[in-house]
Protein backbone atom coordinates (compact mmCIF):
# COMPACT_ATOMS: atom_id res chain seq x y z
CA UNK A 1 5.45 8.69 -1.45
CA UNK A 2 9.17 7.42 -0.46
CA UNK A 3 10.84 7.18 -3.30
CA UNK A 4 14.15 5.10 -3.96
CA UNK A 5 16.08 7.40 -6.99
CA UNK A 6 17.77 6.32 -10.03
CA UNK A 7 20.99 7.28 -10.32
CA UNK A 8 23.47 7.89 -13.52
CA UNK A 9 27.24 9.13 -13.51
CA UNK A 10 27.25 11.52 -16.18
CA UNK A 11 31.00 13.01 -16.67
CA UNK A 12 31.68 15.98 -19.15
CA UNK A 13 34.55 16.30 -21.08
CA UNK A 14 35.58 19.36 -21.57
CA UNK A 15 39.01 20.71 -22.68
CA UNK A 16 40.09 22.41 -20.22
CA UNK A 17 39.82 18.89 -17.81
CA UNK A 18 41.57 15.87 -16.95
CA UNK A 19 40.60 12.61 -18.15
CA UNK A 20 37.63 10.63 -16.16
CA UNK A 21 39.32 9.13 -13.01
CA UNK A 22 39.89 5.31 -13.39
CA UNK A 23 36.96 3.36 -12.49
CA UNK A 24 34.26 5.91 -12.88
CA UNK A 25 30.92 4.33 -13.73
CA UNK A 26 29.51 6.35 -16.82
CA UNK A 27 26.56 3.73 -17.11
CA UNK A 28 23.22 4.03 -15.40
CA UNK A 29 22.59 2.61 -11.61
CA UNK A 30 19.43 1.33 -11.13
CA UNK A 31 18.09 1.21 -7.46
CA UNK A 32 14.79 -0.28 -6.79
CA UNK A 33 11.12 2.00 -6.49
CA UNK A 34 8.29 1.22 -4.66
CA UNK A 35 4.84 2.00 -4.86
CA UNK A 36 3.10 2.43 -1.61
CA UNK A 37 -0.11 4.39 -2.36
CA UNK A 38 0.07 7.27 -0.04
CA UNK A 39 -0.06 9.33 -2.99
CA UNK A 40 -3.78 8.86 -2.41
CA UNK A 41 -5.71 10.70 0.19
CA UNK A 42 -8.08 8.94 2.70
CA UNK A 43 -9.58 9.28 6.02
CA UNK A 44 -8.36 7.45 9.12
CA UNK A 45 -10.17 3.78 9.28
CA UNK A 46 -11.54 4.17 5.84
CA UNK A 47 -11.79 3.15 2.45
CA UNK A 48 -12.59 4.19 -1.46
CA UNK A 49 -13.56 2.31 -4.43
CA UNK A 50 -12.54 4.65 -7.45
CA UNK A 51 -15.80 4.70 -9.91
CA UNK A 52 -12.96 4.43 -12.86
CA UNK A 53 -9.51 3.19 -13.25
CA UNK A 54 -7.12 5.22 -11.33
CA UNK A 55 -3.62 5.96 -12.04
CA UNK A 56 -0.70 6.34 -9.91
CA UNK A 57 3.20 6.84 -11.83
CA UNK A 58 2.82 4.48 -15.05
CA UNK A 59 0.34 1.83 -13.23
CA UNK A 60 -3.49 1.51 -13.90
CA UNK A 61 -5.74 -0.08 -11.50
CA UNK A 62 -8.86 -2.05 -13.08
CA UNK A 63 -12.07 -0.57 -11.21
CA UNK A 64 -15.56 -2.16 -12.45
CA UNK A 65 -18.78 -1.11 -11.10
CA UNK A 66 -21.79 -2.41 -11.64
CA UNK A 67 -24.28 -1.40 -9.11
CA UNK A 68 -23.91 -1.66 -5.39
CA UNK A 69 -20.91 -4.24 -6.42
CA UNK A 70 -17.26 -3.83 -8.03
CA UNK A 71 -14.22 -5.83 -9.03
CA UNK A 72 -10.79 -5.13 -9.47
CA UNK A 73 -9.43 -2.78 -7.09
CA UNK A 74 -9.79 -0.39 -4.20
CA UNK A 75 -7.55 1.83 -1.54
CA UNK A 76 -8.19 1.17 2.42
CA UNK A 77 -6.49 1.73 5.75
CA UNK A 78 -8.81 0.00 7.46
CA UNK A 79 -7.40 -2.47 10.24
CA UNK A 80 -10.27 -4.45 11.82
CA UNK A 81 -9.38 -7.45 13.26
CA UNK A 82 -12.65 -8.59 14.97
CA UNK A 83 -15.73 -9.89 13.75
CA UNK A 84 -18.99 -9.17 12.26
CA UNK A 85 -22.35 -11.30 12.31
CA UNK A 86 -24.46 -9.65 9.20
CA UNK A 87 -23.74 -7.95 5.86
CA UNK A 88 -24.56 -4.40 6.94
CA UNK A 89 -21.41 -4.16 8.95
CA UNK A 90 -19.33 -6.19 6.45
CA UNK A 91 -17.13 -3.59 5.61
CA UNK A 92 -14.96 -3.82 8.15
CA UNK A 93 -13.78 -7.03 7.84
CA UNK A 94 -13.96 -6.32 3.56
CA UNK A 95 -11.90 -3.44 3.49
CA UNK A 96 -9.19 -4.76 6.91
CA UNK A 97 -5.93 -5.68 6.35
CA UNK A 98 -5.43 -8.69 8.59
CA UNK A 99 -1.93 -8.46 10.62
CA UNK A 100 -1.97 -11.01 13.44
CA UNK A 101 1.41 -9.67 14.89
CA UNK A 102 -0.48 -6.17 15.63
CA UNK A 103 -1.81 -2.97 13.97
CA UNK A 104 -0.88 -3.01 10.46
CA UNK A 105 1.51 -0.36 9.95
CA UNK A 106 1.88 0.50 6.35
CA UNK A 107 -0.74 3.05 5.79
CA UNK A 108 -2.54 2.79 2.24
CA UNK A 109 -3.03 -0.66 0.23
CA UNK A 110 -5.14 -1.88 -2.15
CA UNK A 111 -7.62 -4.21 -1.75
CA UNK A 112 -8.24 -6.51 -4.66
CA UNK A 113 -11.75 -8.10 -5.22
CA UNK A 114 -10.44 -10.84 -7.68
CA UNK A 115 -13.39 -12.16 -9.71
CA UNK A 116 -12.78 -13.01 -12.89
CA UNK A 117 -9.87 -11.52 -14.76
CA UNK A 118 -11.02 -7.88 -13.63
CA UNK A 119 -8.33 -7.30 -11.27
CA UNK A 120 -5.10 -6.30 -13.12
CA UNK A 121 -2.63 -3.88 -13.69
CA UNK A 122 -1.59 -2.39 -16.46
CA UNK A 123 1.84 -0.73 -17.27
CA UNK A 124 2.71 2.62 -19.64
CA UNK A 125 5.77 0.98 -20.94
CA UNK A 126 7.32 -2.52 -19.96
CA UNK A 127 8.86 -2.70 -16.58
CA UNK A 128 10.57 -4.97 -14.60
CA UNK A 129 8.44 -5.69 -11.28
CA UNK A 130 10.12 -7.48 -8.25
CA UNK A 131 8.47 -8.31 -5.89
CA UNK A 132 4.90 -7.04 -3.94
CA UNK A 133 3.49 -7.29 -0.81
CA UNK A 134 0.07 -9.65 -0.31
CA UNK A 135 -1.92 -9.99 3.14
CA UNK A 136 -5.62 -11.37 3.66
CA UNK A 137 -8.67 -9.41 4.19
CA UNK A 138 -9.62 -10.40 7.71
CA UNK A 139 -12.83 -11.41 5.77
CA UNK A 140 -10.79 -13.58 3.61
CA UNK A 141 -8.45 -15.00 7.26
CA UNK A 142 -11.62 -15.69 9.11
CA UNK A 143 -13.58 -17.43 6.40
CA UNK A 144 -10.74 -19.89 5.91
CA UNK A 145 -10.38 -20.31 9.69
CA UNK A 146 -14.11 -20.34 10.63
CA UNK A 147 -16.39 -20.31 7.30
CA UNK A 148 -19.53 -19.65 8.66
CA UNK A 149 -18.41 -19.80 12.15
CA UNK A 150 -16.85 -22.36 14.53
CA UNK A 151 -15.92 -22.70 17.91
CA UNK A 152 -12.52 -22.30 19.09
CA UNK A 153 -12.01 -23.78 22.48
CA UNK A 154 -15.24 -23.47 23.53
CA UNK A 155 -15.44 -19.70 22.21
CA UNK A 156 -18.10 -19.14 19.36
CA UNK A 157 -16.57 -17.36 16.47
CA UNK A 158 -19.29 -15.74 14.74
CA UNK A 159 -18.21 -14.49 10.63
CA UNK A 160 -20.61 -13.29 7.93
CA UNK A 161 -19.79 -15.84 5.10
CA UNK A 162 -22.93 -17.50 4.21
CA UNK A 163 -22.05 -20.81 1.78
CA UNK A 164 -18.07 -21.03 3.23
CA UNK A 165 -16.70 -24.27 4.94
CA UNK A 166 -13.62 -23.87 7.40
CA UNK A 167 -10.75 -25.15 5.42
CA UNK A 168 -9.33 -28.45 6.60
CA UNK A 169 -6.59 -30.81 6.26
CA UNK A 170 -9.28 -34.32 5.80
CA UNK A 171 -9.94 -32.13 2.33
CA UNK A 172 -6.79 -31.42 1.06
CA UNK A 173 -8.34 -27.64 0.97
CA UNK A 174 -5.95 -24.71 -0.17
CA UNK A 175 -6.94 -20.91 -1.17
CA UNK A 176 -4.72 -18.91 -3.21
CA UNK A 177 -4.21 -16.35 -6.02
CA UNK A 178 -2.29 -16.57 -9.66
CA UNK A 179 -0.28 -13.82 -10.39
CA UNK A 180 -0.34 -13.62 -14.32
CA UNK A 181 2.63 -11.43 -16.44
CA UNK A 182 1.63 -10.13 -20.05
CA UNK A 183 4.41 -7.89 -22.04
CA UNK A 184 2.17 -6.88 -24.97
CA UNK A 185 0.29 -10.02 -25.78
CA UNK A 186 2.77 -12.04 -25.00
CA UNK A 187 2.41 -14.44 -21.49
CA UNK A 188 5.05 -14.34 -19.94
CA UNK A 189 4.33 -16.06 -17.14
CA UNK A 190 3.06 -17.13 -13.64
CA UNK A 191 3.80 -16.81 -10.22
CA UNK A 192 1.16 -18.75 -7.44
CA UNK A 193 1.26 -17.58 -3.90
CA UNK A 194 -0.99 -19.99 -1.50
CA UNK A 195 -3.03 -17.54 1.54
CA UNK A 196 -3.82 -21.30 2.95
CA UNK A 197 -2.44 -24.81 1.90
CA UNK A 198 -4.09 -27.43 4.08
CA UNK A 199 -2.56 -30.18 1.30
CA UNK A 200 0.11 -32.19 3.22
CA UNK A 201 1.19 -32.22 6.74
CA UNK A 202 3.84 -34.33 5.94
CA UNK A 203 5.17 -32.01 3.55
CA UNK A 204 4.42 -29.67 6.11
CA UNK A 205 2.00 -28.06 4.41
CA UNK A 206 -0.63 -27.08 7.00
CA UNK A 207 -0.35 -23.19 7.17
CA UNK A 208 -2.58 -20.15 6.93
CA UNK A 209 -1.00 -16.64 6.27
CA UNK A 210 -1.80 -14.03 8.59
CA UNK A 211 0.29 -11.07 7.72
CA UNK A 212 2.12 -8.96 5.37
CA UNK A 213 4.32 -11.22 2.79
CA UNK A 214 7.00 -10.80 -0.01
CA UNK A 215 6.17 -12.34 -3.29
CA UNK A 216 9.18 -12.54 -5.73
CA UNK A 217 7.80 -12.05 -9.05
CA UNK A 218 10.80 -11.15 -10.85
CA UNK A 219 10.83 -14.42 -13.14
CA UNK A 220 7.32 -12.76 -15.00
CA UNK A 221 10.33 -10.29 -16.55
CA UNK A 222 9.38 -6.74 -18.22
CA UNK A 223 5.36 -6.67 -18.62
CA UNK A 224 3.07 -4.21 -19.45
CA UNK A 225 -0.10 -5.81 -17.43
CA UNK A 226 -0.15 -8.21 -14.52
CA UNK A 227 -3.32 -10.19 -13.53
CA UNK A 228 -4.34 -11.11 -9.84
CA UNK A 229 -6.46 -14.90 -10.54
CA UNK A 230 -8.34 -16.02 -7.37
CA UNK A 231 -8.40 -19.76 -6.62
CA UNK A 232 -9.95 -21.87 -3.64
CA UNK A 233 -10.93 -25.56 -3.53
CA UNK A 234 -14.04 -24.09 -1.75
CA UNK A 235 -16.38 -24.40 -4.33
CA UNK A 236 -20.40 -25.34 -4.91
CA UNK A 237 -21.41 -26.47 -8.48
CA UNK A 238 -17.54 -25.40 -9.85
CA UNK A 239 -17.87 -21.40 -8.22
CA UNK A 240 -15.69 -20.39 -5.57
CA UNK A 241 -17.32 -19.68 -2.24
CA UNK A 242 -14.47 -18.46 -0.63
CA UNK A 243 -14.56 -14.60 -0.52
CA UNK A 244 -11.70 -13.09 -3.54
CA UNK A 245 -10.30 -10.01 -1.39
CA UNK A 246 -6.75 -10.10 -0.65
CA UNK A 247 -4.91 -6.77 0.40
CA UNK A 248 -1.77 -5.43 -2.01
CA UNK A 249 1.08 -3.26 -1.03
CA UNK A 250 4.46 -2.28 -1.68
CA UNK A 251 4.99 -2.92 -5.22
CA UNK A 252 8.76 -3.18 -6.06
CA UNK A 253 10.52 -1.96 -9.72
CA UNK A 254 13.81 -1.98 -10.36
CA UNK A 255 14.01 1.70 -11.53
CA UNK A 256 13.32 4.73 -11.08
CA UNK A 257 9.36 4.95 -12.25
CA UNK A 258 7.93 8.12 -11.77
């Protein structure tokens, strides 16, 4: 894993030597430290889902299994962009990072299945996080494009995501996911990053994200535990049809963490 190092001046006084030149920086220098994942082994085109929390530096990854199903985290490469019409081949679309500009190019991620509160991160001591990188599933891209499926100038687009509507402007629809910062018990606060905001086209607010983003999440301060929260307006009866993976990358400190 590429690794950013933190740096510290340390200057010995000895007898025998001069004073410290003028200006010399006896403090530490901190320099940013990202976690990318390829710590992690994995096939070409595939994906895990841990059967436990995993670990990786001072971070802890939720896993929860119950059955066939889990919540919380898992690592991928996959990079499927097309589509699939039934739940057997689901996977591919599940476990894709969706990059519109071509072939995603970062190697490992996480992919986050956000039910619930399951899908958080907790810290060994409290650190200052930066910033991360977010991208849909292309499950989660094509279900707010299509839903079930739709046709796109007079092409069929055929997606496996039985209960979905397309998202559209007439309903004000949006999709996104709350980014929650804890230091101990403490909340310390939020940061909201939209995947689709069909809200205002005057306030130019029509967009759907189809790659690789920065999310600033500086203001949440030192935590020891962050929270990924799904939200959609895509709902039935107050539960969210719209499928909770979203794909996680390149998480930013501002020191040296491992």
């Amino acid at each position: 894993m590429k690794k950013l190092i933190y740096l510290s001046v340390v200057v010995l006084a000895l007898a025998s030597c001069s004073k410290e030149p003028k200006g010399t920086n006896i403090y530490p220098i901190f320099f940013p430290t990202d976690m990318l994942f390829e710590d992690f082994t994995l096939d070409r085109f595939s994906q895990r889902v841990p059967d436990a929390p995993f670990t990786t530096g001072p971070a802890t990854f939720n896993v929860k299994k119950t059955g066939a199903t889990w919540t919380g985290f898992a690592i991928s490469n996959r990079t499927f962009r097309g589509f699939v019409t039934n739940e057997a081949n689901l996977d591919s679309t599940k476990y894709s990072v969706y990059t519109g500009s071509g072939p995603n190019a970062t190697g490992n991620f996480l992919v986050a299945n956000a039910v619930g509160t399951d899908a958080f991160v907790t810290f060994s001591r409290p650190l200052q996080l930066n910033a991360l990188l977010l991208a849909p599933t292309t499950y989660l891209y094509q279900t707010i494009m299509y839903g079930q499926g739709a046709t796109v100038s007079g092409v069929p687009q055929k997606t496996w995501a039985p209960g979905t509507t397309a998202m559209t402007v007439a309903r004000k629809d949006y999709c996104r996911v709350i980014i929650k910062g804890y230091n101990g018990d403490t909340h310390t606060g939020d940061v909201i990053y939209y995947f689709a905001d069909r809200n205002s086209v005057e306030g130019k607010k029509n967009f759907t994200r189809n790659d690789w983003m920065p999310v600033d999440v500086s203001s949440l301060g030192k935590v020891t535990r962050i929270v990924f929260e799904f939200d959609s307006s895509d709902r039935t009866a107050g539960v969210i049809n719209t499928p909770a993976y979203f794909c996680i990358d390149g998480l930013r400190f501002d020191e040296n963490i491992y």
